[in-house]
C-alpha atoms as a PDB file:
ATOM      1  CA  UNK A   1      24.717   7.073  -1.390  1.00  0.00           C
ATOM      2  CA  UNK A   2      22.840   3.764  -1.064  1.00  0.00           C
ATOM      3  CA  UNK A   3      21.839   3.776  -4.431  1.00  0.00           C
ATOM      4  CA  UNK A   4      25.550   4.314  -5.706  1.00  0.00           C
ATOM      5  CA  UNK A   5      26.840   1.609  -3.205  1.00  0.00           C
ATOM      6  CA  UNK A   6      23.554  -0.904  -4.710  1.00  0.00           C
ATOM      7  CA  UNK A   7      22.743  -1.564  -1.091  1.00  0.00           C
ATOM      8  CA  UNK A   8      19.747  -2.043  -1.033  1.00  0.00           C
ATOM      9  CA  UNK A   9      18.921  -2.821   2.659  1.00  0.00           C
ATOM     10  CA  UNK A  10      20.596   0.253   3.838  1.00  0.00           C
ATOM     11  CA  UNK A  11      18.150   2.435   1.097  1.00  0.00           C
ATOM     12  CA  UNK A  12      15.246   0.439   2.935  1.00  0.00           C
ATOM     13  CA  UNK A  13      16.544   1.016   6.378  1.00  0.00           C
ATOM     14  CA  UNK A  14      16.615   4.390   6.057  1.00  0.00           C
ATOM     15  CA  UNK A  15      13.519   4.934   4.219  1.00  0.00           C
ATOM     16  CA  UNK A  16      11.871   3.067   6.920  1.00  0.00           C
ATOM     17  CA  UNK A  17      13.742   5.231   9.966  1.00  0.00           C
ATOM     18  CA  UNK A  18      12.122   8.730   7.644  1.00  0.00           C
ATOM     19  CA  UNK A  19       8.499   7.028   8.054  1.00  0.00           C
ATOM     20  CA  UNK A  20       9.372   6.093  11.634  1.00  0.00           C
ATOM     21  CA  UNK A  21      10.002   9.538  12.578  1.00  0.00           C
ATOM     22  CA  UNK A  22       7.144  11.242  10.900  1.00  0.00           C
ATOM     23  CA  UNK A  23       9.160  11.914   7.756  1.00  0.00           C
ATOM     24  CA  UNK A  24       7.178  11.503   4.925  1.00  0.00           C
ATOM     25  CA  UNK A  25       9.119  10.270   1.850  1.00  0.00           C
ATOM     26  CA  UNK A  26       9.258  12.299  -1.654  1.00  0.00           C
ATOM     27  CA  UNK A  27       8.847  11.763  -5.399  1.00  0.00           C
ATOM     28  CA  UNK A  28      12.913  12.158  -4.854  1.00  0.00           C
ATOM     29  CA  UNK A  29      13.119   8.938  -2.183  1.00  0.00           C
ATOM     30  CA  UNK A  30      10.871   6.560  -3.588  1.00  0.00           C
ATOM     31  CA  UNK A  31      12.764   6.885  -7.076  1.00  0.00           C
ATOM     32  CA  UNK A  32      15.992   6.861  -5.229  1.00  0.00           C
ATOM     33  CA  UNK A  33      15.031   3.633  -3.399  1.00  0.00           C
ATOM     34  CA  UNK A  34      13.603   2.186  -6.668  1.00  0.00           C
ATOM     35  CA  UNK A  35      17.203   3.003  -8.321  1.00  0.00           C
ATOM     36  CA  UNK A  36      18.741   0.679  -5.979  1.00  0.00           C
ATOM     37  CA  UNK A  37      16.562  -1.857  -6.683  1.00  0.00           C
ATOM     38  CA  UNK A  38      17.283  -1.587  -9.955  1.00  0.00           C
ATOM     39  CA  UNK A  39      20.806  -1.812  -9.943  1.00  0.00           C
ATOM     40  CA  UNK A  40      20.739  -4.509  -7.353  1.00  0.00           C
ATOM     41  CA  UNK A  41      18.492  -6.938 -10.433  1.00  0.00           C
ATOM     42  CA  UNK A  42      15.652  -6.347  -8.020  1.00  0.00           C
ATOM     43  CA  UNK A  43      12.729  -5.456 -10.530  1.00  0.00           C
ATOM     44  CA  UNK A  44      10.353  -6.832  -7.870  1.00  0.00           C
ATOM     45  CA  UNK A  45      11.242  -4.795  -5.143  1.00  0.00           C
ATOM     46  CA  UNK A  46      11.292  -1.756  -7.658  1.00  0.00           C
ATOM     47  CA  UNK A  47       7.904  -2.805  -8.509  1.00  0.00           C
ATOM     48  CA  UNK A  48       6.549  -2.259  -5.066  1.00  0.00           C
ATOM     49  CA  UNK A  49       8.326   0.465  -4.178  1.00  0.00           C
ATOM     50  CA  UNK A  50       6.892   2.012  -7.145  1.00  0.00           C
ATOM     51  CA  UNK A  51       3.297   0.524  -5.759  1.00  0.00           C
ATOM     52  CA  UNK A  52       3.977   1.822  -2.637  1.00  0.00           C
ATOM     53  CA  UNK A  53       4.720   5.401  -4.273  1.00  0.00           C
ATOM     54  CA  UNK A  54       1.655   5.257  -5.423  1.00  0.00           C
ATOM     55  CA  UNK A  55      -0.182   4.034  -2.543  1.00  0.00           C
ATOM     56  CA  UNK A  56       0.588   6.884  -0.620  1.00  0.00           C
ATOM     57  CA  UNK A  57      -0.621   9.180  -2.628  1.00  0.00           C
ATOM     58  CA  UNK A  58       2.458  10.482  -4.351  1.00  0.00           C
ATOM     59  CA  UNK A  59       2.080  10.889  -8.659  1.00  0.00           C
ATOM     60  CA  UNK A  60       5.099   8.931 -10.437  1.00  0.00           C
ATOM     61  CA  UNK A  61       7.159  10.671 -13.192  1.00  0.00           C
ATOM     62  CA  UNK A  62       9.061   9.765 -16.352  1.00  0.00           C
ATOM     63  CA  UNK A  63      12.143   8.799 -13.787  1.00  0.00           C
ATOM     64  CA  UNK A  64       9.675   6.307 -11.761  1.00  0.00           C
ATOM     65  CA  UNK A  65       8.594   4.415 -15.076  1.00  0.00           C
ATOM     66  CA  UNK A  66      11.820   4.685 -16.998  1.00  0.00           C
ATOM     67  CA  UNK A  67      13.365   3.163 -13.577  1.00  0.00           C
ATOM     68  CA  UNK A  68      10.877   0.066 -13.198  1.00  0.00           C
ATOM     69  CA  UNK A  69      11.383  -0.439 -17.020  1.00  0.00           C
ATOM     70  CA  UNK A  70      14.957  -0.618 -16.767  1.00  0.00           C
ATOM     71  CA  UNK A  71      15.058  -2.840 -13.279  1.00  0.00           C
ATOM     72  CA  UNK A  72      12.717  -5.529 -15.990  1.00  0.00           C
ATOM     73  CA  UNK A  73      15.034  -4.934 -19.059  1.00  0.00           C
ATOM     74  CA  UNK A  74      18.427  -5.767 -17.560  1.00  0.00           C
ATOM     75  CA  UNK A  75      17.195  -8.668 -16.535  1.00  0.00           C
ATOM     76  CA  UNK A  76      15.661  -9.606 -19.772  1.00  0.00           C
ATOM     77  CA  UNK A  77      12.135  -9.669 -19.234  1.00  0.00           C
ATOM     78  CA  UNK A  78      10.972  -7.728 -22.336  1.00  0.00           C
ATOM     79  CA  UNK A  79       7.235  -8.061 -21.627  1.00  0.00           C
ATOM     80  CA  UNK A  80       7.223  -7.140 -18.303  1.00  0.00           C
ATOM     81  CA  UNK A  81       9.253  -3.970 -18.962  1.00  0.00           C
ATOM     82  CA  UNK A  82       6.634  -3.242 -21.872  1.00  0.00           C
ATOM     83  CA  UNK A  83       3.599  -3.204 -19.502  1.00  0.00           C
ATOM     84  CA  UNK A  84       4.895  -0.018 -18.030  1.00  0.00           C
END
């Protein structure tokens, strides 16, 4: 729902209330969360979601890249999109 709505804050908030409570976020969340991002011309806070992802041990798929690519690409920055 926060992803559809681009609200960013509220995909945060409640990632950050799961890992409060001992919930430990999926593949499923992180891309979610990174989605928003996206859509909100955030490619930096897609970016370390995506590090984050990976930080905690979880393996990114063809949705997590394609996502971090696209957050770079609407925004025009060609190179940065091509380093994924």
């Amino acid at each position: 729902a926060c992803a559809k709505a681009v609200d960013v804050d509220a995909a945060e908030r409640w990632m950050k209330r799961m890992e409060s409570r001992g919930v430990r976020p999926t593949l499923c969340s992180y891309n979610t969360l990174m989605d928003a991002c996206a859509k909100a011309n955030k490619p930096e806070a897609c970016e370390a979601w995506l590090q984050r992802m990976l930080d905690a041990g979880l393996e990114a798929n063809v949705i997590s890249y394609a996502t971090a690519i696209y957050a770079r690409a609407r925004r025009g920055d060609v190179e940065a999109a091509e380093a994924w």
